[in-house]
PDB file of N, CA and C in Angstrom:
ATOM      1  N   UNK A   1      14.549  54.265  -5.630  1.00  0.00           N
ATOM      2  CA  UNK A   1      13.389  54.769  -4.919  1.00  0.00           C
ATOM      3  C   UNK A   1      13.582  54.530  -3.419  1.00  0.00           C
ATOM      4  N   UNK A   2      12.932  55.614  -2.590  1.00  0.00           N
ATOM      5  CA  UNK A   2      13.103  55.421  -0.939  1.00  0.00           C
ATOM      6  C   UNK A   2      12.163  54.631  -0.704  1.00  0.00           C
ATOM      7  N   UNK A   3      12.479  53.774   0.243  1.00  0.00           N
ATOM      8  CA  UNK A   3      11.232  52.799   0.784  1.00  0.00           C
ATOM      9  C   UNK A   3      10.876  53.237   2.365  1.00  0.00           C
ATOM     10  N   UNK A   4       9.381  52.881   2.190  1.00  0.00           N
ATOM     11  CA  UNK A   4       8.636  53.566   3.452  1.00  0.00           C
ATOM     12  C   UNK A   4       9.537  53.511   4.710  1.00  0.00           C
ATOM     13  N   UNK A   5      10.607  52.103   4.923  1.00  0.00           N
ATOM     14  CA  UNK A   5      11.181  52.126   5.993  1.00  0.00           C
ATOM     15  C   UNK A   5      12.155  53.745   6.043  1.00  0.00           C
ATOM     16  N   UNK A   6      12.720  53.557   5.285  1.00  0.00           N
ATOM     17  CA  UNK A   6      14.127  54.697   5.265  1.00  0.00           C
ATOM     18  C   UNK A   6      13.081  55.879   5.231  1.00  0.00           C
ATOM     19  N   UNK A   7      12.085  56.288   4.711  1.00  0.00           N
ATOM     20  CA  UNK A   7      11.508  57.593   5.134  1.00  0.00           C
ATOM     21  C   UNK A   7      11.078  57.809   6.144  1.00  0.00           C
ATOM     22  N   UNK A   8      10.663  56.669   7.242  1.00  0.00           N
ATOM     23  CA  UNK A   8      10.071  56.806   8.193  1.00  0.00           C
ATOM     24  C   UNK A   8      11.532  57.248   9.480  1.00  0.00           C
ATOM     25  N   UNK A   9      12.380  56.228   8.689  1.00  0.00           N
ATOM     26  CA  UNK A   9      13.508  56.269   9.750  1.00  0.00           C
ATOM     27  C   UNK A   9      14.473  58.240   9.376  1.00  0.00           C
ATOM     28  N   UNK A  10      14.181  58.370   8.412  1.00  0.00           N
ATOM     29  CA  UNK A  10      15.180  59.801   8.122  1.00  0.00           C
ATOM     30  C   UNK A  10      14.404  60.684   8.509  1.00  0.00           C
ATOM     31  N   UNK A  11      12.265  60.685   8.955  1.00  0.00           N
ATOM     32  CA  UNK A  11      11.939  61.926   9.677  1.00  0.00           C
ATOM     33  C   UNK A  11      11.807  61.715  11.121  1.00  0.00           C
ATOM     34  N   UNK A  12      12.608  60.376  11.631  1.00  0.00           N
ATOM     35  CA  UNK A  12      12.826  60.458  13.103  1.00  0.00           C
ATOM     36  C   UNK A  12      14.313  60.884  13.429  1.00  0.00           C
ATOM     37  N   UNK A  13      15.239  60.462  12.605  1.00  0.00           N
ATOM     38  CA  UNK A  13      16.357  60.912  12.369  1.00  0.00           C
ATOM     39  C   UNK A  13      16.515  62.472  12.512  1.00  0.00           C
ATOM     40  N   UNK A  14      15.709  62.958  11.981  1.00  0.00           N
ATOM     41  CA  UNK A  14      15.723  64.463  11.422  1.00  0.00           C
ATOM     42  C   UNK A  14      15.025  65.230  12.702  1.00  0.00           C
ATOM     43  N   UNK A  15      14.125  64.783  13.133  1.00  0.00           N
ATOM     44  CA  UNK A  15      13.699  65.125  14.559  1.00  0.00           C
ATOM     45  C   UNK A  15      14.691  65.420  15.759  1.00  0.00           C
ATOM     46  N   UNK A  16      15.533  64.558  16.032  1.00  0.00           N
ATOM     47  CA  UNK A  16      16.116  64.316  17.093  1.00  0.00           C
ATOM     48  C   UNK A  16      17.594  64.696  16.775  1.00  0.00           C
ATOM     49  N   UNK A  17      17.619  65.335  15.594  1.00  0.00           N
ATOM     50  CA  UNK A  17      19.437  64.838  15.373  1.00  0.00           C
ATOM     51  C   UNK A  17      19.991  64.020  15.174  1.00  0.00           C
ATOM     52  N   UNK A  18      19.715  62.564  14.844  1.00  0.00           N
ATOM     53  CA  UNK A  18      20.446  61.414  15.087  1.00  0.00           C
ATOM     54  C   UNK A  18      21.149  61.022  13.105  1.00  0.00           C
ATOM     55  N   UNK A  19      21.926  60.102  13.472  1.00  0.00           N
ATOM     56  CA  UNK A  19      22.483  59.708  12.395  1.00  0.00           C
ATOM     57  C   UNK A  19      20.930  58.105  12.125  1.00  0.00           C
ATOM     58  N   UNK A  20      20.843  58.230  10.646  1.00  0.00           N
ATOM     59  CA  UNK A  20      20.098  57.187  10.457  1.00  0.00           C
ATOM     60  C   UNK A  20      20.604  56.029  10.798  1.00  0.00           C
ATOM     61  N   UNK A  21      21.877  55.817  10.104  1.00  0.00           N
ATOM     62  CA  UNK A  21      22.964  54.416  10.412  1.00  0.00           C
ATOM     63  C   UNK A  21      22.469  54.145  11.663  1.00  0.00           C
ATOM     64  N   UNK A  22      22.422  54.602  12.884  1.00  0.00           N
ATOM     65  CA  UNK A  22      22.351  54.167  14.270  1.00  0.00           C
ATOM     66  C   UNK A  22      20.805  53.900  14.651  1.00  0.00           C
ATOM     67  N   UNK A  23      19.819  54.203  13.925  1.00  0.00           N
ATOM     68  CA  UNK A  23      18.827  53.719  14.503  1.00  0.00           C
ATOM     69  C   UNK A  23      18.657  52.519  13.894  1.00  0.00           C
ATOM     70  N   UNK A  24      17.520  51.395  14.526  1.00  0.00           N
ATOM     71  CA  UNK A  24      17.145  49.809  14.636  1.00  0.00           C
ATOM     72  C   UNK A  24      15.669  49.994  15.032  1.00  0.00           C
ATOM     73  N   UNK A  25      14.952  48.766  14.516  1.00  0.00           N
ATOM     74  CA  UNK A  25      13.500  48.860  14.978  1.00  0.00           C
ATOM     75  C   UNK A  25      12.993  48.569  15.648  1.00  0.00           C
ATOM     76  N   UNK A  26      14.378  48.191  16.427  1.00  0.00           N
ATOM     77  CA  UNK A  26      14.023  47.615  17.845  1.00  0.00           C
ATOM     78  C   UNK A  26      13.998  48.688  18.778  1.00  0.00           C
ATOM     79  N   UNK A  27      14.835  49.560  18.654  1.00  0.00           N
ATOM     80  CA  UNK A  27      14.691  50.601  19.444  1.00  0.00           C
ATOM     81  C   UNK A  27      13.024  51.487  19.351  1.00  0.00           C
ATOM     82  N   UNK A  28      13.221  51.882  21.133  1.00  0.00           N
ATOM     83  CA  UNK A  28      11.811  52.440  21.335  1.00  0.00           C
ATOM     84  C   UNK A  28      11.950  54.018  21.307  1.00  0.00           C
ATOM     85  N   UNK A  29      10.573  54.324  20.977  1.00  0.00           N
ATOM     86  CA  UNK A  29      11.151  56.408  20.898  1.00  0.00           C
ATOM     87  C   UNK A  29      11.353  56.776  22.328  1.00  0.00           C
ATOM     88  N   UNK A  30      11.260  56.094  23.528  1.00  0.00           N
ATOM     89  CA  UNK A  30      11.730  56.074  24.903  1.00  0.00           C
ATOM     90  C   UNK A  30      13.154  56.063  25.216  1.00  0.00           C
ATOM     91  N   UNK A  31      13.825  55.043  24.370  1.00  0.00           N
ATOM     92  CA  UNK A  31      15.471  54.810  24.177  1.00  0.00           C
ATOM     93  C   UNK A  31      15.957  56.474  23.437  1.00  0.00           C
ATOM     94  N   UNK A  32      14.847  56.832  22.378  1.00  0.00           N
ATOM     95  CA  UNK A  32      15.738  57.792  21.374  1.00  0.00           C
ATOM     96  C   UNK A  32      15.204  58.826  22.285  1.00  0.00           C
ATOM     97  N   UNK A  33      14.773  59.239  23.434  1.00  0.00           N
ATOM     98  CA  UNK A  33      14.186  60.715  23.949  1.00  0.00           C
ATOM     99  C   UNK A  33      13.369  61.151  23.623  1.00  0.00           C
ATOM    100  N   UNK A  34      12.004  60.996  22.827  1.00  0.00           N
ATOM    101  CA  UNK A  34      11.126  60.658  22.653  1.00  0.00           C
ATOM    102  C   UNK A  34      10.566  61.171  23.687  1.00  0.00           C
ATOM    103  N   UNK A  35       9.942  62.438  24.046  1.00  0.00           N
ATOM    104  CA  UNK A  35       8.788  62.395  25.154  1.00  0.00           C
ATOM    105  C   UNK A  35       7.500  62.835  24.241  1.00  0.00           C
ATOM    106  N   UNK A  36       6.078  63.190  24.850  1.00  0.00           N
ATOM    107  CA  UNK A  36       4.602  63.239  24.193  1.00  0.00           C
ATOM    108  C   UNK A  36       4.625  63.930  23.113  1.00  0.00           C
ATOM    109  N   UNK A  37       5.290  65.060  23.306  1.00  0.00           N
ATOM    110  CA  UNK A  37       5.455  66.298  22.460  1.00  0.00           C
ATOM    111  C   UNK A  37       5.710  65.673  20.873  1.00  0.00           C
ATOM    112  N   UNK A  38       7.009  65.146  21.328  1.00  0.00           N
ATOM    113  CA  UNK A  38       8.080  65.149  20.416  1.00  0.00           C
ATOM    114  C   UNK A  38       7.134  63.455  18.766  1.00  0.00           C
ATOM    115  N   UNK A  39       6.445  62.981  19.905  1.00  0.00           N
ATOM    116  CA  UNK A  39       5.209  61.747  19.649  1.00  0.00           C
ATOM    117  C   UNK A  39       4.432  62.511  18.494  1.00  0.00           C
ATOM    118  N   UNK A  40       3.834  63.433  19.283  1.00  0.00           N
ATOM    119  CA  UNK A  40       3.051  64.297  18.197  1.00  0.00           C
ATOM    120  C   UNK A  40       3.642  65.038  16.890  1.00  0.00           C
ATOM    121  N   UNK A  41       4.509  65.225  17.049  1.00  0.00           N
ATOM    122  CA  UNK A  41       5.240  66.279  16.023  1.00  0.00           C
ATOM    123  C   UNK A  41       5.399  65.145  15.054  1.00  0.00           C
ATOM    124  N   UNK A  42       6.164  64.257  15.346  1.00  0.00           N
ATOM    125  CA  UNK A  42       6.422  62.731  14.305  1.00  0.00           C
ATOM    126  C   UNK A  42       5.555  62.442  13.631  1.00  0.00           C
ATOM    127  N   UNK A  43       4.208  62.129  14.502  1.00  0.00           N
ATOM    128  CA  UNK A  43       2.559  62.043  14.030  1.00  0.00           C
ATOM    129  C   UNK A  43       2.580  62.786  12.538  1.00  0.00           C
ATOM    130  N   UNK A  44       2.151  64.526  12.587  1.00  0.00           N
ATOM    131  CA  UNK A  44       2.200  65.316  11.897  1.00  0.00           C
ATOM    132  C   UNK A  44       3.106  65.264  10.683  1.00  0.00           C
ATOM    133  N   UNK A  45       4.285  64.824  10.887  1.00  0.00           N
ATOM    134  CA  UNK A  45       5.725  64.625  10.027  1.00  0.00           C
ATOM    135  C   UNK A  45       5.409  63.557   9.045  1.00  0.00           C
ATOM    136  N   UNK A  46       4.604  62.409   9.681  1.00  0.00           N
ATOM    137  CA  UNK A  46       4.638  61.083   8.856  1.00  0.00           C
ATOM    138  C   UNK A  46       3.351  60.955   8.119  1.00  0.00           C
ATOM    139  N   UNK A  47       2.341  62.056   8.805  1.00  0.00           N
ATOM    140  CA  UNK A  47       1.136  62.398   7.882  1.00  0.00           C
ATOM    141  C   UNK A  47       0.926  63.084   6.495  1.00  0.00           C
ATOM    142  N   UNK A  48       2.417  63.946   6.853  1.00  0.00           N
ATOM    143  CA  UNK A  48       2.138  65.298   5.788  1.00  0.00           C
ATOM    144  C   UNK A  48       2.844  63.853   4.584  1.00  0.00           C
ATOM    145  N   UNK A  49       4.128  63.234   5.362  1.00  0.00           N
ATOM    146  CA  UNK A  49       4.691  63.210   3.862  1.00  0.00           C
ATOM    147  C   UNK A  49       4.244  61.797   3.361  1.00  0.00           C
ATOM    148  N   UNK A  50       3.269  61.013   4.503  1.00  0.00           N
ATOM    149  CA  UNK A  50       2.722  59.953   3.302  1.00  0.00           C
ATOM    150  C   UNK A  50       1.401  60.336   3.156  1.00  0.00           C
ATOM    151  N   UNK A  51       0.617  61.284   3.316  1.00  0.00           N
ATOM    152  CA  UNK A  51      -0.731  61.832   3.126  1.00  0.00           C
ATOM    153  C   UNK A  51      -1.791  60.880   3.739  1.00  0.00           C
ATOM    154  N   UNK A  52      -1.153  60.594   4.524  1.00  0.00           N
ATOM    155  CA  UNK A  52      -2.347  59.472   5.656  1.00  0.00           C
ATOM    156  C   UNK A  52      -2.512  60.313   7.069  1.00  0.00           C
ATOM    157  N   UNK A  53      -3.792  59.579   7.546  1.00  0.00           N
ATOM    158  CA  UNK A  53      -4.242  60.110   9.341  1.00  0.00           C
ATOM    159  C   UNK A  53      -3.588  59.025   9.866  1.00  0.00           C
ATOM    160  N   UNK A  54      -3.242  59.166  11.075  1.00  0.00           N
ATOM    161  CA  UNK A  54      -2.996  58.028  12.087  1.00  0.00           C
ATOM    162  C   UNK A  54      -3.942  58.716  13.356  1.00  0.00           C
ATOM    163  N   UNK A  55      -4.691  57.744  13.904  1.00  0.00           N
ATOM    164  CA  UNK A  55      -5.408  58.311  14.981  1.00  0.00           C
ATOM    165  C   UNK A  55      -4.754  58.168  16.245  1.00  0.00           C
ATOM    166  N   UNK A  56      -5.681  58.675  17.360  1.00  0.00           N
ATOM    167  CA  UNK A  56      -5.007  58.448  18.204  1.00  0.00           C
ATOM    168  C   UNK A  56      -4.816  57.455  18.948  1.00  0.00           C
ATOM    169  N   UNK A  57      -5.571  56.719  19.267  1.00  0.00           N
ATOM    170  CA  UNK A  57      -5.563  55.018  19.444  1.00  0.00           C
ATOM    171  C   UNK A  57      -4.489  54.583  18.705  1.00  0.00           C
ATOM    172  N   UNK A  58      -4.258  54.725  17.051  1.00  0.00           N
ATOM    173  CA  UNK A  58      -3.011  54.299  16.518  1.00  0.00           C
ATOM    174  C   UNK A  58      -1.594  54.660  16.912  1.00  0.00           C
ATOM    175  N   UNK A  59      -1.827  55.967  17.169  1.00  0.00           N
ATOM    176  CA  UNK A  59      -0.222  56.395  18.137  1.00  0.00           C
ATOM    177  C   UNK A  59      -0.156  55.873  19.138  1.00  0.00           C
ATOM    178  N   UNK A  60      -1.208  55.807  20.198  1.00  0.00           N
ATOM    179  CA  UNK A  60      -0.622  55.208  21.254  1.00  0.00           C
ATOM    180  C   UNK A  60      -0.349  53.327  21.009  1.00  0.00           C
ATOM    181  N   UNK A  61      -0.375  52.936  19.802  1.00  0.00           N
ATOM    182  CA  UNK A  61       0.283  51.811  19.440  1.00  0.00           C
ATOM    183  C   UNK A  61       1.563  51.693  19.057  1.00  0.00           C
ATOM    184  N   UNK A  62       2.392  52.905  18.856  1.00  0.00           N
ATOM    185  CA  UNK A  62       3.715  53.219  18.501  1.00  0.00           C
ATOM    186  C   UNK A  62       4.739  53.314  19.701  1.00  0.00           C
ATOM    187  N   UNK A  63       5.426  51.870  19.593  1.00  0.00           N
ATOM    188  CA  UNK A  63       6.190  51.882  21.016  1.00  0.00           C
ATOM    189  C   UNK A  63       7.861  52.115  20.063  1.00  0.00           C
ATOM    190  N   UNK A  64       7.874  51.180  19.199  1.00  0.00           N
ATOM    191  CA  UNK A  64       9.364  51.097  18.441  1.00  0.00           C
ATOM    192  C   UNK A  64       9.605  51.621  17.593  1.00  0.00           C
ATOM    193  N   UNK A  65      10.754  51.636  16.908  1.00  0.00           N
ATOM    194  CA  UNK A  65      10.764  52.223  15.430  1.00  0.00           C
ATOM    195  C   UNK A  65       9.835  51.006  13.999  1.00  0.00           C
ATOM    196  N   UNK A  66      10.303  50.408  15.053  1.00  0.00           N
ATOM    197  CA  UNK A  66       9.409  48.683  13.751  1.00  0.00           C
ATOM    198  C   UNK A  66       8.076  49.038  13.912  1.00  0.00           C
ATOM    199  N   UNK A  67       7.467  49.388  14.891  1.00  0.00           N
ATOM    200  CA  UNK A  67       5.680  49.670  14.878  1.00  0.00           C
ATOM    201  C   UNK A  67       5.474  51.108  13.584  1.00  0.00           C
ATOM    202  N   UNK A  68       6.414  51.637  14.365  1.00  0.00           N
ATOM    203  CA  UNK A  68       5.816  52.912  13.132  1.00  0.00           C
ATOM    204  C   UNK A  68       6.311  52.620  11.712  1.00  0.00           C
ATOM    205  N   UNK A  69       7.286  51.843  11.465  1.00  0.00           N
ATOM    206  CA  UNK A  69       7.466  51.575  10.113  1.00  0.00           C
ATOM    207  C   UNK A  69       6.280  50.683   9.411  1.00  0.00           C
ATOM    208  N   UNK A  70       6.244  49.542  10.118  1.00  0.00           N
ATOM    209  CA  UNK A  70       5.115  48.455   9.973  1.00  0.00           C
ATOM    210  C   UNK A  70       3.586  49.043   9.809  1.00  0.00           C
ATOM    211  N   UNK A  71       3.676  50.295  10.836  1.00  0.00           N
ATOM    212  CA  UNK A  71       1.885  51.340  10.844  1.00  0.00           C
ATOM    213  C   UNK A  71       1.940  51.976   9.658  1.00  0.00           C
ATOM    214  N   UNK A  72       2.878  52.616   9.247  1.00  0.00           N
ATOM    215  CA  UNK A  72       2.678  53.586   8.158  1.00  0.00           C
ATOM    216  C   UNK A  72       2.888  52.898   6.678  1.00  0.00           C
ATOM    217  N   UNK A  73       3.358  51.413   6.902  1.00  0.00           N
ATOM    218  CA  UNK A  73       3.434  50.602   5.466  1.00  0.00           C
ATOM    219  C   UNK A  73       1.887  50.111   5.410  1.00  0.00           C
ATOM    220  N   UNK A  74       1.229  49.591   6.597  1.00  0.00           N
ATOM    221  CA  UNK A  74      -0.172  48.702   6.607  1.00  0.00           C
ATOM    222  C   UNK A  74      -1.108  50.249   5.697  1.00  0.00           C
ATOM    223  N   UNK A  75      -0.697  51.311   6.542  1.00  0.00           N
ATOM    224  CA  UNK A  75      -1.740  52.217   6.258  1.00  0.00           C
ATOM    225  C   UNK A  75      -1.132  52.613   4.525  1.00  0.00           C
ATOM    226  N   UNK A  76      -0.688  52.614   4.039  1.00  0.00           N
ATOM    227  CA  UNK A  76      -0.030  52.909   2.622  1.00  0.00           C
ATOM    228  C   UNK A  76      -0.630  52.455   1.844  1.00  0.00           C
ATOM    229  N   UNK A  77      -0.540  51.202   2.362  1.00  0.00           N
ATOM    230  CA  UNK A  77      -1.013  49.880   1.559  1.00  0.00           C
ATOM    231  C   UNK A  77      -2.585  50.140   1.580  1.00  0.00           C
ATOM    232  N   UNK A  78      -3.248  49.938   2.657  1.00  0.00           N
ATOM    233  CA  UNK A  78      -4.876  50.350   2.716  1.00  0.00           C
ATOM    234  C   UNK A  78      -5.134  51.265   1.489  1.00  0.00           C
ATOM    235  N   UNK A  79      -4.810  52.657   1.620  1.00  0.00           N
ATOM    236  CA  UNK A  79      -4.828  54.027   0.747  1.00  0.00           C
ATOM    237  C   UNK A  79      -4.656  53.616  -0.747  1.00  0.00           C
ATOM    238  N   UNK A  80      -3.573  52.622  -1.050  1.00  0.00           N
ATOM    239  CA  UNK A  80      -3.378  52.315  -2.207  1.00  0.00           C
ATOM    240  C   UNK A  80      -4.641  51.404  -3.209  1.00  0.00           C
TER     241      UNK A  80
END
């Protein structure tokens, strides 16, 4: 089974082009090119496929790849 991390990390992966292997959660979507746009589209991406809202106050809490993994596991968990 995929775990929330690796899905979160293969539709930022999939966004940008990148190889998964190379991303870390330390890295910020500022490091990966990441501008507002590209913020929002992710938003949308990580909504459809775990069937959760993230608001907007909650995005603008998304600095790393570890925040959005960590946001979209807390919110999983809530839903569940």
């Amino acid at each position: 089974m995929t775990t929330i991390a690796e899905r979160c990390l293969s539709l930022i992966a999939n966004q940008k082009a990148l190889s998964v292997e190379t991303l870390r959660p330390d890295q910020t979507l500022e490091e990966l090119q990441f501008d507002s746009l590209d913020k929002v589209t992710l938003v949308f991406d990580i909504e459809e496929e775990f069937h959760l809202s993230i608001s907007d106050a909650e995005l603008a809490q998304l600095h790393t790849l570890g925040d959005i993994i960590n946001g979209v596991t807390r919110k999983a968990t809530e839903a569940a």
